[in-house]
N, C-alpha and C. Protein backbone atom coordinates (compact mmCIF):
# COMPACT_ATOMS: atom_id res chain seq x y z
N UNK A 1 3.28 23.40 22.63
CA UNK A 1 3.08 23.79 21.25
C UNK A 1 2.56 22.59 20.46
N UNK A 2 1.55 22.84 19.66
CA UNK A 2 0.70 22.13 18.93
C UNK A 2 1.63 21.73 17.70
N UNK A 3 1.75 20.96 16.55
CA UNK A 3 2.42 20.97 15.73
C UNK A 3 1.15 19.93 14.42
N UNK A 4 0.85 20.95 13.56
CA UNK A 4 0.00 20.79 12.20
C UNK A 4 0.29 19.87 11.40
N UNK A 5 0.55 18.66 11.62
CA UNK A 5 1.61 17.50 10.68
C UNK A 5 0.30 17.65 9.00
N UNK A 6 -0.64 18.08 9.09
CA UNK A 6 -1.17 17.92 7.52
C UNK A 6 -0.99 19.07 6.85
N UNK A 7 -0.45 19.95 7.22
CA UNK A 7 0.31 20.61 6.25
C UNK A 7 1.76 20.24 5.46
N UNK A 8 2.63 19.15 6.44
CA UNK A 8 2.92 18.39 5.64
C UNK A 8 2.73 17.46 4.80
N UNK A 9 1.55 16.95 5.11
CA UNK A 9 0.99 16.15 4.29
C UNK A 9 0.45 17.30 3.09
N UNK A 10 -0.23 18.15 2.58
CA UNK A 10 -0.73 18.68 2.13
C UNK A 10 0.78 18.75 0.82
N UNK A 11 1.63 18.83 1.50
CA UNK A 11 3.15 19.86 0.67
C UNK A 11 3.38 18.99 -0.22
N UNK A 12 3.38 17.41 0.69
CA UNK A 12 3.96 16.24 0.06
C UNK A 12 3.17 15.50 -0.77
N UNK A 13 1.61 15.98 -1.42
CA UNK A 13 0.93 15.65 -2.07
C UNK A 13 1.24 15.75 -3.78
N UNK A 14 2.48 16.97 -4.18
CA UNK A 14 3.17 16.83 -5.14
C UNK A 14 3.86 15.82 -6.02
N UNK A 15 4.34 14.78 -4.51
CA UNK A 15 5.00 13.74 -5.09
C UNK A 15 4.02 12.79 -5.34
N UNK A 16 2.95 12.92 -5.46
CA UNK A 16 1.63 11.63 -5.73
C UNK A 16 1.58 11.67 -7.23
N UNK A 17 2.15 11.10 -8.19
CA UNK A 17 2.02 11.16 -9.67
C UNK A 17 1.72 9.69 -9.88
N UNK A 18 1.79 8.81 -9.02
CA UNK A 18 1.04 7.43 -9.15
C UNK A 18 -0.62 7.10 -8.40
N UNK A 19 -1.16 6.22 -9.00
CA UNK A 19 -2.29 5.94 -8.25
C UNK A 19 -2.59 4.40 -7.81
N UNK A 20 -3.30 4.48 -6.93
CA UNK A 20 -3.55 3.21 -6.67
C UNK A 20 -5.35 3.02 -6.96
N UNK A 21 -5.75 1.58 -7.12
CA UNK A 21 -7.08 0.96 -6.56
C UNK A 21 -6.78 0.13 -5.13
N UNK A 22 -7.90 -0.47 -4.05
CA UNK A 22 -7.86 -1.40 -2.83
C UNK A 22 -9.24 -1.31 -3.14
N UNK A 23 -8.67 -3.04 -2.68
CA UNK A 23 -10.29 -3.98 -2.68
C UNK A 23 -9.97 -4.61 -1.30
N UNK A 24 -11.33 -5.10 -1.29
CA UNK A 24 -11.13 -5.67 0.35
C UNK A 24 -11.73 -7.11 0.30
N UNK A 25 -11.95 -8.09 1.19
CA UNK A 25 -12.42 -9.08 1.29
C UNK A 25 -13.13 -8.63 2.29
N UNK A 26 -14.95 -9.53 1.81
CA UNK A 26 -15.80 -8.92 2.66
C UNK A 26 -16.77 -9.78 2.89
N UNK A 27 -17.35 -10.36 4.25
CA UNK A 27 -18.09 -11.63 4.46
C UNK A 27 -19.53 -10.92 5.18
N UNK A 28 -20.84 -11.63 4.79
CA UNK A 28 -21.59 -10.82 5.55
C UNK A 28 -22.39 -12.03 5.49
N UNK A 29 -23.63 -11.65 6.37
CA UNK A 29 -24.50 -13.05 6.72
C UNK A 29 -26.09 -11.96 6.29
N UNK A 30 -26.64 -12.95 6.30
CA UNK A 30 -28.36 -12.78 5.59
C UNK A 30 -29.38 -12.91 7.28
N UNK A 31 -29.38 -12.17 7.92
CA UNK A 31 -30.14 -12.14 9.09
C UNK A 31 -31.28 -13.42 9.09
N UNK A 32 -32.18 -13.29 8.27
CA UNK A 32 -33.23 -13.84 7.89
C UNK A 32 -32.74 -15.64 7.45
N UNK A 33 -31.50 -15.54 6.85
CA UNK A 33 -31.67 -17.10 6.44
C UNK A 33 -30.46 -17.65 6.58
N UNK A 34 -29.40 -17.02 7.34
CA UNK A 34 -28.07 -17.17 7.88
C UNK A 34 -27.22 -17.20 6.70
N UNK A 35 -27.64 -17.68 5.65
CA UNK A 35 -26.56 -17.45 4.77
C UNK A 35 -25.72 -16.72 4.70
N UNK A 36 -24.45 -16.88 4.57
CA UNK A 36 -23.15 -15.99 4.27
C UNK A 36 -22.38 -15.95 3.09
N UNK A 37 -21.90 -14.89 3.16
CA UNK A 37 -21.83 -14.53 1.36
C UNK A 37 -20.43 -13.24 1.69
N UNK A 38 -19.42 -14.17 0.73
CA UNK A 38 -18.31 -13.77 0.41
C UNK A 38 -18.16 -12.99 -0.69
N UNK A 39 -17.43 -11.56 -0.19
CA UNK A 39 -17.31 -10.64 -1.79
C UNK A 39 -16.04 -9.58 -1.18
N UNK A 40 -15.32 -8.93 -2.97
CA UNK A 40 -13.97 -8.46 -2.30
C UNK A 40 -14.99 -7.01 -3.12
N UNK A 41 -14.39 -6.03 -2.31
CA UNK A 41 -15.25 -4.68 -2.74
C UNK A 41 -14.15 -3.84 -2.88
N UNK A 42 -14.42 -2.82 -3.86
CA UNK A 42 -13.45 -1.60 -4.00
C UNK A 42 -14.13 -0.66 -3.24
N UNK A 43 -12.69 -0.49 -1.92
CA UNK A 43 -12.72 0.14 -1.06
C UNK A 43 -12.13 2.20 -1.47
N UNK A 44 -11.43 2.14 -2.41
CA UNK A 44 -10.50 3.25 -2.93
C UNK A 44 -10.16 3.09 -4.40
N UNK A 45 -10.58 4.04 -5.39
CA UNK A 45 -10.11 4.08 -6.77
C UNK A 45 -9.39 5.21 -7.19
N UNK A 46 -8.37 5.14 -7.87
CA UNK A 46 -7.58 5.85 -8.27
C UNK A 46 -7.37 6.86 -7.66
N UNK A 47 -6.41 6.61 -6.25
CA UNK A 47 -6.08 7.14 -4.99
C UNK A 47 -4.70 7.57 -6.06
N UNK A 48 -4.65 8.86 -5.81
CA UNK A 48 -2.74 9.49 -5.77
C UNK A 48 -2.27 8.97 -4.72
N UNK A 49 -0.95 8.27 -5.51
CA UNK A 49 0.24 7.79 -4.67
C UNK A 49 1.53 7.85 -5.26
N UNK A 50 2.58 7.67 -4.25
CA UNK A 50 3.78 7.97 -4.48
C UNK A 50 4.16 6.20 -4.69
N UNK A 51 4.94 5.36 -5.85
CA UNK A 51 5.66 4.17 -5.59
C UNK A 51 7.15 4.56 -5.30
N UNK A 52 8.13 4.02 -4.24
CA UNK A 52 8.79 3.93 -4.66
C UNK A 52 9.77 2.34 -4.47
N UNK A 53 11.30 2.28 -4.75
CA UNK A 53 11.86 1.21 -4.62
C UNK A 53 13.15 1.31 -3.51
N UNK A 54 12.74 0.24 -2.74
CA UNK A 54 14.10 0.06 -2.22
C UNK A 54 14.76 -1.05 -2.28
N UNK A 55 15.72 -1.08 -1.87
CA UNK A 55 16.77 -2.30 -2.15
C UNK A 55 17.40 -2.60 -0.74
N UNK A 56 17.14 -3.90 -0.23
CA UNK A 56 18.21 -4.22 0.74
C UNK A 56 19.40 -5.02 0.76
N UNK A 57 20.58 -4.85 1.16
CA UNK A 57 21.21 -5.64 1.38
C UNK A 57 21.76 -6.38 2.65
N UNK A 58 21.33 -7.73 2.46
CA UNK A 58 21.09 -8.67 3.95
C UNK A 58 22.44 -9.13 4.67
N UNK A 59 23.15 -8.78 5.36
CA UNK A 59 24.37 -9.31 5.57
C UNK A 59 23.84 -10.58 6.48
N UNK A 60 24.69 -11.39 6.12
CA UNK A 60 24.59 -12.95 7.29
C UNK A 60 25.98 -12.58 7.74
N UNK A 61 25.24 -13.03 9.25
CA UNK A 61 26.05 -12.32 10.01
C UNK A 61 26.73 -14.03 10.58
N UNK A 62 26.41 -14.71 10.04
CA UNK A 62 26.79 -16.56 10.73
C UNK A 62 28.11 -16.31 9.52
N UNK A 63 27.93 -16.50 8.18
CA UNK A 63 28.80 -16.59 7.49
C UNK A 63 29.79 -15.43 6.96
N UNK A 64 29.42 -14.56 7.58
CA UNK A 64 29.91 -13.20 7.33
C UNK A 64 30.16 -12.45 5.74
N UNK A 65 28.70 -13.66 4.95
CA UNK A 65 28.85 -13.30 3.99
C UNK A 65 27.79 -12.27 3.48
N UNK A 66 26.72 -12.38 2.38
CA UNK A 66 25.52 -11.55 2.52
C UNK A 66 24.70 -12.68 1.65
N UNK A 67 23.60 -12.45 2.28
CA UNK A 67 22.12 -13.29 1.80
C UNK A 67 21.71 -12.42 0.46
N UNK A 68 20.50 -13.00 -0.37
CA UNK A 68 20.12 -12.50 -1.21
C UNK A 68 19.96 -11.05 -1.21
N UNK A 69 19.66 -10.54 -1.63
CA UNK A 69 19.53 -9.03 -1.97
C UNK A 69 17.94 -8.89 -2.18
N UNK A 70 17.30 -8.01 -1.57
CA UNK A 70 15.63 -8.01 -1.46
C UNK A 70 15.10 -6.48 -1.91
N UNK A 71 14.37 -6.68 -2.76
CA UNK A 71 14.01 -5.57 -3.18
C UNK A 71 12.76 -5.65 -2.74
N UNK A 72 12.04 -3.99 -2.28
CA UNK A 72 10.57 -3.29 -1.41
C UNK A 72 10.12 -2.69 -2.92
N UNK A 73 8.74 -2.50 -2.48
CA UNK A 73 8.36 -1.54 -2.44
C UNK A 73 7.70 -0.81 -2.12
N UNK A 74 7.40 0.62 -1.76
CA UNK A 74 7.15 1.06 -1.08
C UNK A 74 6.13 1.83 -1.89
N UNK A 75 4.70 2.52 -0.79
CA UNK A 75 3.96 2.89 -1.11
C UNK A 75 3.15 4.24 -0.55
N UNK A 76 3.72 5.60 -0.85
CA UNK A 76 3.40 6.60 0.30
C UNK A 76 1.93 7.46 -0.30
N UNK A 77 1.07 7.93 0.71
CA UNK A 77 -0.07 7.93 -0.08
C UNK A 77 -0.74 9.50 0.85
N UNK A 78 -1.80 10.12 1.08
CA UNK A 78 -2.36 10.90 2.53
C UNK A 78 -2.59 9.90 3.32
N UNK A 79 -2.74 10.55 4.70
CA UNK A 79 -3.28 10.54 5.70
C UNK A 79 -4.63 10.86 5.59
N UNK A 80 -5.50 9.31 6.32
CA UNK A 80 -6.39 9.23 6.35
C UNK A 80 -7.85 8.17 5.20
N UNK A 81 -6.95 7.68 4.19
CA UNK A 81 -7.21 6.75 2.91
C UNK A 81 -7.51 5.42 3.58
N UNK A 82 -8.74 5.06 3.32
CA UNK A 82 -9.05 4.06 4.13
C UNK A 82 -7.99 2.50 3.34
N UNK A 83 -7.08 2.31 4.16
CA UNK A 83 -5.89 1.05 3.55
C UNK A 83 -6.25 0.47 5.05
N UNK A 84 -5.93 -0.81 4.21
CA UNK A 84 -5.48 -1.79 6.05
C UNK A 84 -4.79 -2.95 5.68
N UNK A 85 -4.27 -3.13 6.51
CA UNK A 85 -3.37 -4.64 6.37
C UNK A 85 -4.05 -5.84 5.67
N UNK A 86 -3.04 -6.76 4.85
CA UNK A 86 -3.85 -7.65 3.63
C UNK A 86 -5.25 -7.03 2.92
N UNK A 87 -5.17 -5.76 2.61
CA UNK A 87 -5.86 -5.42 1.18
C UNK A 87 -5.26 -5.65 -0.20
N UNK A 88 -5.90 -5.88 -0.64
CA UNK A 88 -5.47 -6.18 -2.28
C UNK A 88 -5.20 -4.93 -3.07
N UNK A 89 -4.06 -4.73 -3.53
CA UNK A 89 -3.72 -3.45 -4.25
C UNK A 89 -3.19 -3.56 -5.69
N UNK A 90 -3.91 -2.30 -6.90
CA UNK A 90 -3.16 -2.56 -7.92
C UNK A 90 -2.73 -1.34 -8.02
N UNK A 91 -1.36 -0.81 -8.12
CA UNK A 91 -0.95 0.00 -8.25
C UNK A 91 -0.82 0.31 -10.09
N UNK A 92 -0.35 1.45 -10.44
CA UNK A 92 -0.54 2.45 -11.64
C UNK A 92 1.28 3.10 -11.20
N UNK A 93 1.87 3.06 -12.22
CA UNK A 93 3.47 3.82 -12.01
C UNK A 93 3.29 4.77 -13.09
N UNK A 94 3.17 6.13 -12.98
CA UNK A 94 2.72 6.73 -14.15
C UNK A 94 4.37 7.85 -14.55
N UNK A 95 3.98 8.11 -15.85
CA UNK A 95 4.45 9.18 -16.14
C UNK A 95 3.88 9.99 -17.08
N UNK A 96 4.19 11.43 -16.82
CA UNK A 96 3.59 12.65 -17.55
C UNK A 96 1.74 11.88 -17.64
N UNK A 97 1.03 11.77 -16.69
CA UNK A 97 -0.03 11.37 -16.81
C UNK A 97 -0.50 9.63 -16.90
N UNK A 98 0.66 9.18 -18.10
CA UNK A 98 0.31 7.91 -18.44
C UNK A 98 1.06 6.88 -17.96
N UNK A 99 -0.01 5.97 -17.74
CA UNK A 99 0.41 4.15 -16.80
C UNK A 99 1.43 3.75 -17.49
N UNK A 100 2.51 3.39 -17.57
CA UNK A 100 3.07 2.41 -18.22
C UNK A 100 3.92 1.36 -17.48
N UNK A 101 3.37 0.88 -16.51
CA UNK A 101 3.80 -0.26 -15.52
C UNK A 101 2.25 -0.52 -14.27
N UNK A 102 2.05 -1.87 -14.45
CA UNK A 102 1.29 -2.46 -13.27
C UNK A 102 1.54 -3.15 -12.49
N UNK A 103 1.42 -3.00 -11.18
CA UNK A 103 1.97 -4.04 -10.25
C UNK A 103 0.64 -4.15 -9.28
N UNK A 104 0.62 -5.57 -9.19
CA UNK A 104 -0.36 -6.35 -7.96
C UNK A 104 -0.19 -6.55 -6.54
N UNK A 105 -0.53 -6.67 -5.61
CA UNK A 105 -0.17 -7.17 -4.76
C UNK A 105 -0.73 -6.83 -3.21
N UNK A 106 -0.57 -7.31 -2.24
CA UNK A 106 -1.63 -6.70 -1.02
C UNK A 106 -0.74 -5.82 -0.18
N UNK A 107 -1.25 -5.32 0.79
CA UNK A 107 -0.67 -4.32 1.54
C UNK A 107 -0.01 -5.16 2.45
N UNK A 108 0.94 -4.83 3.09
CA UNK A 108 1.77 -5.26 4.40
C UNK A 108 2.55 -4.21 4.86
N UNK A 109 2.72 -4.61 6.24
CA UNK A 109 3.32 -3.45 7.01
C UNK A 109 3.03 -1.81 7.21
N UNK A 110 1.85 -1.48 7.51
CA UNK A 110 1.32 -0.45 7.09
C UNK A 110 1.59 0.58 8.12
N UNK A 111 2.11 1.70 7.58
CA UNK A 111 2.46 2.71 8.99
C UNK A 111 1.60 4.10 8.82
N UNK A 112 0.90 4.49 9.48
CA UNK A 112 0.33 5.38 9.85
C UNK A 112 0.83 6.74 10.40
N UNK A 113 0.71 7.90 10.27
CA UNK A 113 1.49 9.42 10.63
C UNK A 113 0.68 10.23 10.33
N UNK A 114 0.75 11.41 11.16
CA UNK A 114 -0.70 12.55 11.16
C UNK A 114 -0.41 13.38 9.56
N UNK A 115 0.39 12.78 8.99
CA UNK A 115 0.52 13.38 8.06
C UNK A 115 0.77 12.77 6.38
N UNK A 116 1.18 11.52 6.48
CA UNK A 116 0.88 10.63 5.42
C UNK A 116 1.08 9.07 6.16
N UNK A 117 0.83 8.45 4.98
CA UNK A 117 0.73 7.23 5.58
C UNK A 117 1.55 5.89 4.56
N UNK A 118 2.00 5.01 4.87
CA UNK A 118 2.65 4.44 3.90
C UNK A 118 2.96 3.12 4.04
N UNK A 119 2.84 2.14 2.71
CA UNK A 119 2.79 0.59 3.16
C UNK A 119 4.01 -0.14 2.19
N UNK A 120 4.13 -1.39 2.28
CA UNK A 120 5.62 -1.81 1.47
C UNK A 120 4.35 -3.16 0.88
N UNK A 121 4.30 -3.31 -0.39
CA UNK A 121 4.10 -4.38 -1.11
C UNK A 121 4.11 -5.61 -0.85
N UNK A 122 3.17 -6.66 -0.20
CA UNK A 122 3.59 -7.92 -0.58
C UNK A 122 3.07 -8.53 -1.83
N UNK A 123 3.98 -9.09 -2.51
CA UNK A 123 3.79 -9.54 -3.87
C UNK A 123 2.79 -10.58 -3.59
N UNK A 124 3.32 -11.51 -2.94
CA UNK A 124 2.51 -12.99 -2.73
C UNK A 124 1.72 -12.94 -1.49
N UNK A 125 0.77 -13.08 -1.10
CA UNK A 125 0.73 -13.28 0.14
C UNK A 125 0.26 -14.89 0.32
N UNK A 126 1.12 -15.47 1.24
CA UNK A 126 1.27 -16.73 1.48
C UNK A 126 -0.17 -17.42 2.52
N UNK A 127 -0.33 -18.50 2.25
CA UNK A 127 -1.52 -19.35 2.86
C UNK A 127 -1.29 -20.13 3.51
């Protein structure tokens, strides 16, 4: 038995009341005079997406005490939105239509499913 996972995706398109933009970093060379030439391109604009937040709590398991407390976030979107690991993302947190929160930051950890797809925020990405 076959099983239709984008009809779940289709159901779960309700919860998309946020949107995103992704830009990409993009290097290309000049055939003719080798030059290469660096540019970040918008790959996706005002994609429906779902934000949401999670919260962890880290137990250290040496001191049996608990480490900082780490907050995600998370980013669920369709199946099939061209995202990829270290893209640059500005997310949109909306309500009743309107933005009233922006958050920056690139993609990490990106998981893929025949039926949506979903990434967790890195704020910084380190060099």
């Amino acid at each position: 038995m076959v099983v239709d996972f984008s009809i779940i995706g289709e159901k779960m398109k309700i919860f998309d009341t946020d949107e995103m933009d992704v830009w990409r970093d993009t290097v290309s060379e000049n055939p003719n005079t080798g030059e290469v030439t660096e540019a970040t391109a918008m790959v996706v604009e005002k994609q429906p997406c779902h934000i949401s937040y999670k919260i962890n709590d880290r137990p250290d398991t040496v001191t049996a005490g608990t480490m900082p407390v780490t907050q995600l976030i998370r980013v669920d979107f369709p199946a099939g939105v061209d995202v990829k690991n270290g893209d640059y993302v500005k997310l949109r947190r909306k309500s009743n239509g309107v933005a009233f929160a922006e958050i920056n930051g690139f993609v990490g950890m990106l998981s893929a499913y025949p039926g949506r797809s979903n990434f967790y925020l890195q704020v910084r990405k380190d060099v």
